[in-house]
C-alpha atoms as a PDB file:
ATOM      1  CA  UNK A   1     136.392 108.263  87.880  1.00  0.00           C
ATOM      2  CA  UNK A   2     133.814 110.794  88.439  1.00  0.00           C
ATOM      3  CA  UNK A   3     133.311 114.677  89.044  1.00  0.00           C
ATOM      4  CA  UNK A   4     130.785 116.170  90.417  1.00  0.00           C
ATOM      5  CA  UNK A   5     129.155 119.702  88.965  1.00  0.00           C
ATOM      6  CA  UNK A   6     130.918 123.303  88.496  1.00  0.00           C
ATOM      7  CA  UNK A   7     133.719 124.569  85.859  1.00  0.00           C
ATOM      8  CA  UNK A   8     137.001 124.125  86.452  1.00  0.00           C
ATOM      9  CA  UNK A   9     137.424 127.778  86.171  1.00  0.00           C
ATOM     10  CA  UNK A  10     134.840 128.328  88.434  1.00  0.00           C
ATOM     11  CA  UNK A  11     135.965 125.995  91.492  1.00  0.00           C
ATOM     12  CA  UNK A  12     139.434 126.740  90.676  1.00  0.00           C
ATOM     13  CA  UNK A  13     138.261 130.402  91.787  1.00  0.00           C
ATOM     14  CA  UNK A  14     136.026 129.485  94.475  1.00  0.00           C
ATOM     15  CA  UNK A  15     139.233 127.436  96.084  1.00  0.00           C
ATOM     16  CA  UNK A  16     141.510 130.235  95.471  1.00  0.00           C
ATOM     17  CA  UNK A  17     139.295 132.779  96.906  1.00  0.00           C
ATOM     18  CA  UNK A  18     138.622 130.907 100.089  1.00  0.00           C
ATOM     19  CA  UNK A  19     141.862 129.931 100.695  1.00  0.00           C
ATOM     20  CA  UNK A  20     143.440 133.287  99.867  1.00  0.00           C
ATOM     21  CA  UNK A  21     141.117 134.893 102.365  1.00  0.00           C
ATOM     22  CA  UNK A  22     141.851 132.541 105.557  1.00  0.00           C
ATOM     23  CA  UNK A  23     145.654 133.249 104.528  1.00  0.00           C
ATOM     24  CA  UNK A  24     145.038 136.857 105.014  1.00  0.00           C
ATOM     25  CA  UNK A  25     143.263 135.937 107.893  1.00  0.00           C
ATOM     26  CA  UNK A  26     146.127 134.464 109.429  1.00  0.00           C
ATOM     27  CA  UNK A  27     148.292 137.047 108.268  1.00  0.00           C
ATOM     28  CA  UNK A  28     146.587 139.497 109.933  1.00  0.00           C
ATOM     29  CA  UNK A  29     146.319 137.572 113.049  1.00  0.00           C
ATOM     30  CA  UNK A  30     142.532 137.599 112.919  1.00  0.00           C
ATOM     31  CA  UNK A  31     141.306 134.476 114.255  1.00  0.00           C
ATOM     32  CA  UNK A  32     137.482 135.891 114.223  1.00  0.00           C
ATOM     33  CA  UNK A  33     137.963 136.387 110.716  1.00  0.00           C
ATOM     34  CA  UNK A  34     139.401 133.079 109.933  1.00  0.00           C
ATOM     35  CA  UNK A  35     136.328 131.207 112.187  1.00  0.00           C
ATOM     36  CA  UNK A  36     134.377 133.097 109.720  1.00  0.00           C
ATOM     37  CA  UNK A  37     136.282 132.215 106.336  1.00  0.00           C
ATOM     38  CA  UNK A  38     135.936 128.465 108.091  1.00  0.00           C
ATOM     39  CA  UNK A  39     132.264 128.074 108.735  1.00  0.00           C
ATOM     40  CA  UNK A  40     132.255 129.921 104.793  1.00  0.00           C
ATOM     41  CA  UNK A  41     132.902 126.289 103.942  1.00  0.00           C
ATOM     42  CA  UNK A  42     136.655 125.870 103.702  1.00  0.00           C
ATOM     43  CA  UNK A  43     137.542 122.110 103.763  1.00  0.00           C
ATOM     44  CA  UNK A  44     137.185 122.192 107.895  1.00  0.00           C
ATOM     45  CA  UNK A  45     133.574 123.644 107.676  1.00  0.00           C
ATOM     46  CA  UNK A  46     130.900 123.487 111.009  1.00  0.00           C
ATOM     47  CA  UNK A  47     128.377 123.923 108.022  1.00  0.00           C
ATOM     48  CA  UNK A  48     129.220 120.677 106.888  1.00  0.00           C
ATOM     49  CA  UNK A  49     127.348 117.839 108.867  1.00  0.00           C
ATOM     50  CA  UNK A  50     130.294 117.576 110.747  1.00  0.00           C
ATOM     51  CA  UNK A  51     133.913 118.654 110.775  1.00  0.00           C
ATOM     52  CA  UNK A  52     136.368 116.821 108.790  1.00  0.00           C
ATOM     53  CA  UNK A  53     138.760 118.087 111.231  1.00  0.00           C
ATOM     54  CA  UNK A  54     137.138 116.691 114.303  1.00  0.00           C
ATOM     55  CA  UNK A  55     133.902 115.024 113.482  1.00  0.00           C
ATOM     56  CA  UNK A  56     132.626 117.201 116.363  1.00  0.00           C
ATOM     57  CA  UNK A  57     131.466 120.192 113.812  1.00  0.00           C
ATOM     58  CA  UNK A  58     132.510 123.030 115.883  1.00  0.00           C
ATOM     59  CA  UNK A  59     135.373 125.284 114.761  1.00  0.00           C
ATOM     60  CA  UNK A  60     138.528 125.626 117.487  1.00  0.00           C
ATOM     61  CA  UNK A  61     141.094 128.133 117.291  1.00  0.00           C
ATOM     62  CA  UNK A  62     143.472 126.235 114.887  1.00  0.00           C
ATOM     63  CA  UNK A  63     140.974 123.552 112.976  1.00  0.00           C
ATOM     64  CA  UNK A  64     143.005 121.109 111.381  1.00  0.00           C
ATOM     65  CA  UNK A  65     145.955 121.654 113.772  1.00  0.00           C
ATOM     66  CA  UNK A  66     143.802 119.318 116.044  1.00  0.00           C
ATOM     67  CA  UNK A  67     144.948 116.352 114.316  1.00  0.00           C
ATOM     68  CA  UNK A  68     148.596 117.219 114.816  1.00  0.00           C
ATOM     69  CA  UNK A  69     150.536 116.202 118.133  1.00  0.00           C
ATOM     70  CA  UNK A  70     151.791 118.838 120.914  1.00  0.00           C
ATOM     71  CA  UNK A  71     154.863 117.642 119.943  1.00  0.00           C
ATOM     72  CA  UNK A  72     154.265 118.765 116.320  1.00  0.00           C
ATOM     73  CA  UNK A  73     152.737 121.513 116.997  1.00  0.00           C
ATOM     74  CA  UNK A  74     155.434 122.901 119.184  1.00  0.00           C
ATOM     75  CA  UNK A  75     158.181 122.526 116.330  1.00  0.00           C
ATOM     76  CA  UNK A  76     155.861 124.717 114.800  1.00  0.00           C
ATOM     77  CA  UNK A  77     155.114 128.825 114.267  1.00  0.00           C
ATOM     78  CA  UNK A  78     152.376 129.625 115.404  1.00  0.00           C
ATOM     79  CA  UNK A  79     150.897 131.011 111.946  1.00  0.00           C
ATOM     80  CA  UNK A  80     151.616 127.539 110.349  1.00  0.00           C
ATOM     81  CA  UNK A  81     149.580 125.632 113.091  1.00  0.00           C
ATOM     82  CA  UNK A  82     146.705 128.152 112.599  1.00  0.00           C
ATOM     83  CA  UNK A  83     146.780 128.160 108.626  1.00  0.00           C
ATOM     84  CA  UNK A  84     146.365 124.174 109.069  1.00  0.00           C
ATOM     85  CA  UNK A  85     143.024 123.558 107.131  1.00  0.00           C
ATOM     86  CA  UNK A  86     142.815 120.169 106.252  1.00  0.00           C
ATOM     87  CA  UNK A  87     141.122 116.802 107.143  1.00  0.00           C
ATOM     88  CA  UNK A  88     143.981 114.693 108.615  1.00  0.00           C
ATOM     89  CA  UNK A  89     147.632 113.992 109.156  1.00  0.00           C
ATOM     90  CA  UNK A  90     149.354 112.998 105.986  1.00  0.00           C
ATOM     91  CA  UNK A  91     152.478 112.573 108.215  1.00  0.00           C
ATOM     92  CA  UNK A  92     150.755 109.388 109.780  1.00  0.00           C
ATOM     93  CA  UNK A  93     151.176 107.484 106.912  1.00  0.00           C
ATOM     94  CA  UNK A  94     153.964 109.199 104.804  1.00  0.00           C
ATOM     95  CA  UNK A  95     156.672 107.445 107.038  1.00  0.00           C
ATOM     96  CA  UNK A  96     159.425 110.381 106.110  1.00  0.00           C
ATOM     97  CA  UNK A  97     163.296 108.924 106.134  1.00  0.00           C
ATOM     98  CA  UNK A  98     166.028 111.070 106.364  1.00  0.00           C
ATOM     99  CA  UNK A  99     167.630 112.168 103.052  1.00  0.00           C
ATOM    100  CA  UNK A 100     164.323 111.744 101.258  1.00  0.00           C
ATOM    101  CA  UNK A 101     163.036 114.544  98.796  1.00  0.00           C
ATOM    102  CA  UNK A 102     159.129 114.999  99.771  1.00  0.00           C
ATOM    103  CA  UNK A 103     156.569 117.363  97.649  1.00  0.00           C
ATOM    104  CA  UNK A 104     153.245 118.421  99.331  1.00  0.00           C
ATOM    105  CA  UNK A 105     150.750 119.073  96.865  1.00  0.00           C
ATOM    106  CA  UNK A 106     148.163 122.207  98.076  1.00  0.00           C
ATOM    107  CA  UNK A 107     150.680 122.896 100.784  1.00  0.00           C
ATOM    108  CA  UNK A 108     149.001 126.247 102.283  1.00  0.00           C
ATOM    109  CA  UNK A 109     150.562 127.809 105.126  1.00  0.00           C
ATOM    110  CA  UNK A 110     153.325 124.863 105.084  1.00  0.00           C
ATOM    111  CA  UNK A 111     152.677 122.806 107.965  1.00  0.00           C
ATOM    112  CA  UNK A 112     153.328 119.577 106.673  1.00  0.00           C
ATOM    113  CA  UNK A 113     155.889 121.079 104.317  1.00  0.00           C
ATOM    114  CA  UNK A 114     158.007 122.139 107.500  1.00  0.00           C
ATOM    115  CA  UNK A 115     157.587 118.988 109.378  1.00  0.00           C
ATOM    116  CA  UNK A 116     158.371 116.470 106.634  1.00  0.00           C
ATOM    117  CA  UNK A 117     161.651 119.145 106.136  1.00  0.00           C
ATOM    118  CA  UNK A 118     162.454 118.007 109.806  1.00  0.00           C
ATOM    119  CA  UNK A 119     162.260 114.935 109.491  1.00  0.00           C
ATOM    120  CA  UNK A 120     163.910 114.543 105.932  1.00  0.00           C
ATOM    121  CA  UNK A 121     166.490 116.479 107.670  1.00  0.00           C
ATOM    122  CA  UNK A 122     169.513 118.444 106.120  1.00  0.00           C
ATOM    123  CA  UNK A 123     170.326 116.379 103.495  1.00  0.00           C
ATOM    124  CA  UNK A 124     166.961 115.862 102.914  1.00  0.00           C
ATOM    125  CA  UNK A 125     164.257 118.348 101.031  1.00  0.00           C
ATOM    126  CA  UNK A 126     160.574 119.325 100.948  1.00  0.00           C
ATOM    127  CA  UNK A 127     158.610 121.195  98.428  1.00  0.00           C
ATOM    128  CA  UNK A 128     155.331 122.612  98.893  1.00  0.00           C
ATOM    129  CA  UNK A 129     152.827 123.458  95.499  1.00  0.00           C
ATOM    130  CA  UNK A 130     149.971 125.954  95.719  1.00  0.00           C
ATOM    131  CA  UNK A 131     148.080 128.256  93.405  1.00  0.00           C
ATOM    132  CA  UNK A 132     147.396 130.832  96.058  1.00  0.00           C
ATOM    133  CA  UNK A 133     149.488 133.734  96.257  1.00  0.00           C
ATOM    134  CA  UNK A 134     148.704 134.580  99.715  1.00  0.00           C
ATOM    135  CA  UNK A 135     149.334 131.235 101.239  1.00  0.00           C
ATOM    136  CA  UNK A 136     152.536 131.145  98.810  1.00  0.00           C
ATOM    137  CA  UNK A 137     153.250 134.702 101.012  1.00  0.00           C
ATOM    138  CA  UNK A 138     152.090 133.049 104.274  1.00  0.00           C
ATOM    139  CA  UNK A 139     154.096 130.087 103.899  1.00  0.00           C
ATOM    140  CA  UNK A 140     157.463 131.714 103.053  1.00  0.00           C
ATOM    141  CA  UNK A 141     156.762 133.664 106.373  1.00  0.00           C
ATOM    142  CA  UNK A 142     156.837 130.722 108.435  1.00  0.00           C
ATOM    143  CA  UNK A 143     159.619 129.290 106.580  1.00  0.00           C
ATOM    144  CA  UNK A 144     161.742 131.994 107.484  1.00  0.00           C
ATOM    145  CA  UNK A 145     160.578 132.010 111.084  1.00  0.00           C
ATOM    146  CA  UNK A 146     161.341 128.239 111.488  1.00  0.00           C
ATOM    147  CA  UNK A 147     164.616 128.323 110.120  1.00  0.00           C
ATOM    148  CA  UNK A 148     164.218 125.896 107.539  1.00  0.00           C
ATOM    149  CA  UNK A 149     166.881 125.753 105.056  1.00  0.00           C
ATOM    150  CA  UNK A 150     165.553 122.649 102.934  1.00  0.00           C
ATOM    151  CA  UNK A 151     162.058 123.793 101.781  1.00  0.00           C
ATOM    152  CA  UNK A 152     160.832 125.573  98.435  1.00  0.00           C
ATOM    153  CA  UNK A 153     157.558 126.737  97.827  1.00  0.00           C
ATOM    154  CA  UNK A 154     156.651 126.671  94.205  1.00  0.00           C
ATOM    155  CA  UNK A 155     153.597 128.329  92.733  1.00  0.00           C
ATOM    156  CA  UNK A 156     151.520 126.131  90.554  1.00  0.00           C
ATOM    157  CA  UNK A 157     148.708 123.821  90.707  1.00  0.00           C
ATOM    158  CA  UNK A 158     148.154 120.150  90.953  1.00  0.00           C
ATOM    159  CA  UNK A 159     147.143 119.258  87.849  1.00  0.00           C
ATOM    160  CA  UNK A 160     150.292 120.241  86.622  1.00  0.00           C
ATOM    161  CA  UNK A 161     153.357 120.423  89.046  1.00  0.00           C
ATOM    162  CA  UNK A 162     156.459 122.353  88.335  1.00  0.00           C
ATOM    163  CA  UNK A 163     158.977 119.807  89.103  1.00  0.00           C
ATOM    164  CA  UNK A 164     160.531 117.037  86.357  1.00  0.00           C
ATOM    165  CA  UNK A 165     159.606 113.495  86.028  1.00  0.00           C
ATOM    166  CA  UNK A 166     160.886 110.924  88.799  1.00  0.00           C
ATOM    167  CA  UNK A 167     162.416 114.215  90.901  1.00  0.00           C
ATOM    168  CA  UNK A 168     160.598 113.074  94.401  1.00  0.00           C
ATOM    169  CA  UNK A 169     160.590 110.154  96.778  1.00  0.00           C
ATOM    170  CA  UNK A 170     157.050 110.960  98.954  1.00  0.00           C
ATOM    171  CA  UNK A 171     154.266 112.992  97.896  1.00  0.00           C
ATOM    172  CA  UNK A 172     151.919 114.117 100.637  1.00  0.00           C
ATOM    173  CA  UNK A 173     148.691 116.463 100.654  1.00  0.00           C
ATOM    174  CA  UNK A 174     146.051 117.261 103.179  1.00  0.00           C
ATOM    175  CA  UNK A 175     142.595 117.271 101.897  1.00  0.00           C
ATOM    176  CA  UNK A 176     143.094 119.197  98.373  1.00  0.00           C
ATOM    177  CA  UNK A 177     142.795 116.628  96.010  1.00  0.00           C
ATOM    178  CA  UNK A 178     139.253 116.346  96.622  1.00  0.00           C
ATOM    179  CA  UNK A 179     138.857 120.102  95.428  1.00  0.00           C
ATOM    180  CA  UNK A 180     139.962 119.557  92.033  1.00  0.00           C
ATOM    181  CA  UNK A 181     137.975 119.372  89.441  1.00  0.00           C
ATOM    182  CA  UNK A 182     140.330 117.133  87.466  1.00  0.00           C
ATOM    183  CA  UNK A 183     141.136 114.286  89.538  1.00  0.00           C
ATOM    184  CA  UNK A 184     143.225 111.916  86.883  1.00  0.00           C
ATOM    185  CA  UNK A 185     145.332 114.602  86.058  1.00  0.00           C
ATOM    186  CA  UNK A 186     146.749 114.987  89.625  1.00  0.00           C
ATOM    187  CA  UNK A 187     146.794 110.989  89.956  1.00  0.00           C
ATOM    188  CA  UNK A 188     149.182 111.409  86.756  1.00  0.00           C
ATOM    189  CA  UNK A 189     150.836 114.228  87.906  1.00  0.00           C
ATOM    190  CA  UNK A 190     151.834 112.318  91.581  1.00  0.00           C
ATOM    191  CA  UNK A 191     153.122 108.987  89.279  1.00  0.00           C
ATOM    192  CA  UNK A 192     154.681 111.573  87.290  1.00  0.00           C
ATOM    193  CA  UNK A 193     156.904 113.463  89.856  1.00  0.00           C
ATOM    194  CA  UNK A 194     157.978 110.337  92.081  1.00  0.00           C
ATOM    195  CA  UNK A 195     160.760 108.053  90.914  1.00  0.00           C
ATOM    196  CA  UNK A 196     160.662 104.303  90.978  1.00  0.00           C
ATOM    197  CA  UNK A 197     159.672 103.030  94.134  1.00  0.00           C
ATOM    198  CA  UNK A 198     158.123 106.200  95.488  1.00  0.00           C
ATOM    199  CA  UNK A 199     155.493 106.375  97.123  1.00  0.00           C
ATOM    200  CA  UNK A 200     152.111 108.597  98.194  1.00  0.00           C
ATOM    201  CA  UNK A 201     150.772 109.342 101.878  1.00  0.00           C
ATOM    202  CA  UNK A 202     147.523 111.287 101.645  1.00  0.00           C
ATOM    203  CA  UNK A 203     144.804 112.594 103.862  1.00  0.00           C
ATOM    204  CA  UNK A 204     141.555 113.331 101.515  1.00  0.00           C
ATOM    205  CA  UNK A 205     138.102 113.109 102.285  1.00  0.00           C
ATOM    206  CA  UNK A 206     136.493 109.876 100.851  1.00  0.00           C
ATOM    207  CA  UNK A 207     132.925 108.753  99.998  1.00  0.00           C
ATOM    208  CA  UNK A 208     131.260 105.369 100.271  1.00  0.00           C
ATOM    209  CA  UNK A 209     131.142 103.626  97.430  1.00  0.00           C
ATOM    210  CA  UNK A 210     126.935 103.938  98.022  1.00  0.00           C
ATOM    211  CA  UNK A 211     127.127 107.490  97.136  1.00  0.00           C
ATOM    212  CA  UNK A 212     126.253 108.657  93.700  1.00  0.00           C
ATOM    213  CA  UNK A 213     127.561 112.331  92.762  1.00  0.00           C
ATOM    214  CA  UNK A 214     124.168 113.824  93.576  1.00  0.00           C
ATOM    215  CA  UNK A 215     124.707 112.005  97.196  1.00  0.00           C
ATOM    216  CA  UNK A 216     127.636 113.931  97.675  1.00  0.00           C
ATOM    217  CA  UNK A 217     126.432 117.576  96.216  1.00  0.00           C
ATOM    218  CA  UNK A 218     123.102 116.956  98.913  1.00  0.00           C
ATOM    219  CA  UNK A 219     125.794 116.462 101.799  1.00  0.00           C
ATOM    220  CA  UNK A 220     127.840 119.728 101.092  1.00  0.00           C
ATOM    221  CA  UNK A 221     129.769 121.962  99.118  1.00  0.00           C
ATOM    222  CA  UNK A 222     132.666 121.993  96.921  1.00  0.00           C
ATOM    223  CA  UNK A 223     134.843 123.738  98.313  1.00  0.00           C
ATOM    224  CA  UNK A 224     133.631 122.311 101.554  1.00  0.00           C
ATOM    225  CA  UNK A 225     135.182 119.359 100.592  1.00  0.00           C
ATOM    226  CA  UNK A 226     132.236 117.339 100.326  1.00  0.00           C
ATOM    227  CA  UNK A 227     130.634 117.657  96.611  1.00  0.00           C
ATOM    228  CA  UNK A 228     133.859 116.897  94.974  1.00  0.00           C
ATOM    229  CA  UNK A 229     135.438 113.913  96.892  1.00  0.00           C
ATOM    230  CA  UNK A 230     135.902 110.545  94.940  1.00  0.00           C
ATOM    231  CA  UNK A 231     134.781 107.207  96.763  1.00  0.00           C
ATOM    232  CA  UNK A 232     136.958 104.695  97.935  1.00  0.00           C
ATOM    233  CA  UNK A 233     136.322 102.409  94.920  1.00  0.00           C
ATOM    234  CA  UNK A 234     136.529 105.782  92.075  1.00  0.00           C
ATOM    235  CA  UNK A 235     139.976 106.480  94.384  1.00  0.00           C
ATOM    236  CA  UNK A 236     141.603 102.648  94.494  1.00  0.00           C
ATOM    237  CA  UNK A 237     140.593 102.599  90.795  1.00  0.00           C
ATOM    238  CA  UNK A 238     142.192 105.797  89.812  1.00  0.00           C
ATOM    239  CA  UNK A 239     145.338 105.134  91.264  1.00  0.00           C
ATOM    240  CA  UNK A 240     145.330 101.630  89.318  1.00  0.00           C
ATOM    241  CA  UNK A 241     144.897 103.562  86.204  1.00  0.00           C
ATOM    242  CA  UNK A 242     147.596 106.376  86.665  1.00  0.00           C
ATOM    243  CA  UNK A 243     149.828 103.420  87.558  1.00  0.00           C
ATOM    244  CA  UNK A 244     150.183 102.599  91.085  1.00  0.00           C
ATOM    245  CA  UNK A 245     150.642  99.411  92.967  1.00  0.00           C
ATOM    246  CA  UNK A 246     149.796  98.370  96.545  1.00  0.00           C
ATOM    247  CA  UNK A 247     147.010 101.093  97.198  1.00  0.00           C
ATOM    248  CA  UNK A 248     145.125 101.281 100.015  1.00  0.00           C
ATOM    249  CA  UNK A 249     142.474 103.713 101.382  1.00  0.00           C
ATOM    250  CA  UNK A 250     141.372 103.716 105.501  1.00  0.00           C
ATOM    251  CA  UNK A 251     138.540 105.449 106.634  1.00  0.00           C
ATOM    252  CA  UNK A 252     139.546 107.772 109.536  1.00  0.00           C
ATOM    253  CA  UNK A 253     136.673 109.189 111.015  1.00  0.00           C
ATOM    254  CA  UNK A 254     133.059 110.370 109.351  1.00  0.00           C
ATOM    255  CA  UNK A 255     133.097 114.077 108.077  1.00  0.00           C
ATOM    256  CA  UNK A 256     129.409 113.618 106.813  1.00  0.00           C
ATOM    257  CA  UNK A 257     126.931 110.770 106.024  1.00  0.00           C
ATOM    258  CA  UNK A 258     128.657 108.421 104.128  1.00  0.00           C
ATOM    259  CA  UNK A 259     131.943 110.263 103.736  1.00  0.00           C
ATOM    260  CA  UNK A 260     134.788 109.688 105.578  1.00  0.00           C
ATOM    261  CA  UNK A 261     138.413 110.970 106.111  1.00  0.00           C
ATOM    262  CA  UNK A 262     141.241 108.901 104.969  1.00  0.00           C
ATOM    263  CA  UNK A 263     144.197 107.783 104.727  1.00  0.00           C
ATOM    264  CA  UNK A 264     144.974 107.056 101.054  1.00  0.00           C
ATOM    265  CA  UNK A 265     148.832 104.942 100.424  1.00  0.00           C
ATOM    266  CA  UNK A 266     150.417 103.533  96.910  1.00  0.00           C
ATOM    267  CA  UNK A 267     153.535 103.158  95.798  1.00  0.00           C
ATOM    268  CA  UNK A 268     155.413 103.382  91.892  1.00  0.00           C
ATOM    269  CA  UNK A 269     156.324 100.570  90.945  1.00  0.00           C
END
């Protein structure tokens, strides 16, 4: 499995800044300033070749939220629909059941964190992992606001989750894996956390298998989500290796040349 170029202390920073400032962003209720934080080359960037959110490469309102139903979006605050900054809709493919405990790694402003809590439902729970302290802030806020009594957020990163072995049914995450700069570790970490039988439902962005490294870096940044994706064959592969079964990745839609958004599934044995 390869990465691409950059510390780890160095993206790690990059990420956090980024992220931190379209938390604030949202915070402050400045959407100008989160359009701006966006086209900066967060993961749904217009200065990609096209959105990963859309595929259409302009920046709307909410970005990611696009990829989210009314419906969803309505169950919703509003901050948690805006903070939504990732490349698909891990709840397509996470199939949530009531009663299930579900952990969202990179979880942001919490907007899948809140809607897998609905549909775990009250005997049911969802945590939510991030490294930011301002979308740790932001997230709590529209916890509060929705009501939701079976959610934690837990500061931490993904490479290294603060939860015991076999303590989840479902992980999920929106486009973050991509962004780190060890990939194997968070593969681990996922097999790690979920108990036998568990399974993942991811949205990431993906390259062809064509693409060398150096492909990827040409077509966009890091923390663009571009530079530092794996391709289908380095993903499928990876998962084999930390241990997974019955993987699967589906192309979505085409966020640049060659690299798509996915769905990415597998299961513990």
């Amino acid at each position: 499995m390869t990465d691409t170029t950059g510390t780890t202390d160095d993206v790690r920073e990059e990420v956090r800044s980024r992220y931190a400032a379209a938390a604030s962003a949202v915070t402050q209720g400045n959407r100008e300033a989160l359009a701006v934080v966006d086209a900066g080359q967060s993961c749904c960037s217009p200065s990609e070749n096209a959105s990963c959110c859309g595929g259409s490469g302009e920046v709307d309102d909410a970005f990611g939220a696009s990829l989210y139903s009314a419906d969803e979006q309505g169950t919703l605050p509003a901050e948690a629909v805006a903070a939504s900054l990732g490349c698909g809709n891990p709840m397509m493919v996470a199939e949530l059941h009531e009663g299930e405990t579900v952990l969202d790694l990179g979880s942001g402003g919490g907007i899948d964190v809140l809607l897998s809590a609905r549909r775990v439902g009250p005997t049911g729970h969802a945590y939510g992992v991030d490294m930011t302290d301002e979308m740790l802030e932001l997230a709590e806020s529209n916890k509060a606001k929705a009501g939701a009594t079976n959610v934690d957020f837990l500061k931490g990163t993904i490479e290294d989750v603060p939860l015991p072995d076999g303590s989840v049914d479902v992980v999920i995450s929106n486009c973050v894996i991509n962004l780190s700069t060890d990939k194997p570790a968070v593969l681990a970490e996922m097999f790690r956390v979920l108990a036998p039988g568990g399974r993942i439902g991811i949205s990431d962005v993906v390259a062809e298998d064509h693409l060398t490294p150096a492909d990827r870096a040409e077509r966009g940044s890091y923390v663009g989500c571009i530079a530092g994706a794996l391709s289908r064959s380095e993903y499928l592969d990876g998962l084999q290796e930390a241990g997974f079964v019955d993987a699967a990745v589906e192309f979505t839609h085409e966020a640049a040349d060659g690299m798509h958004s996915a769905l990415i599934r597998a299961t513990k044995p």
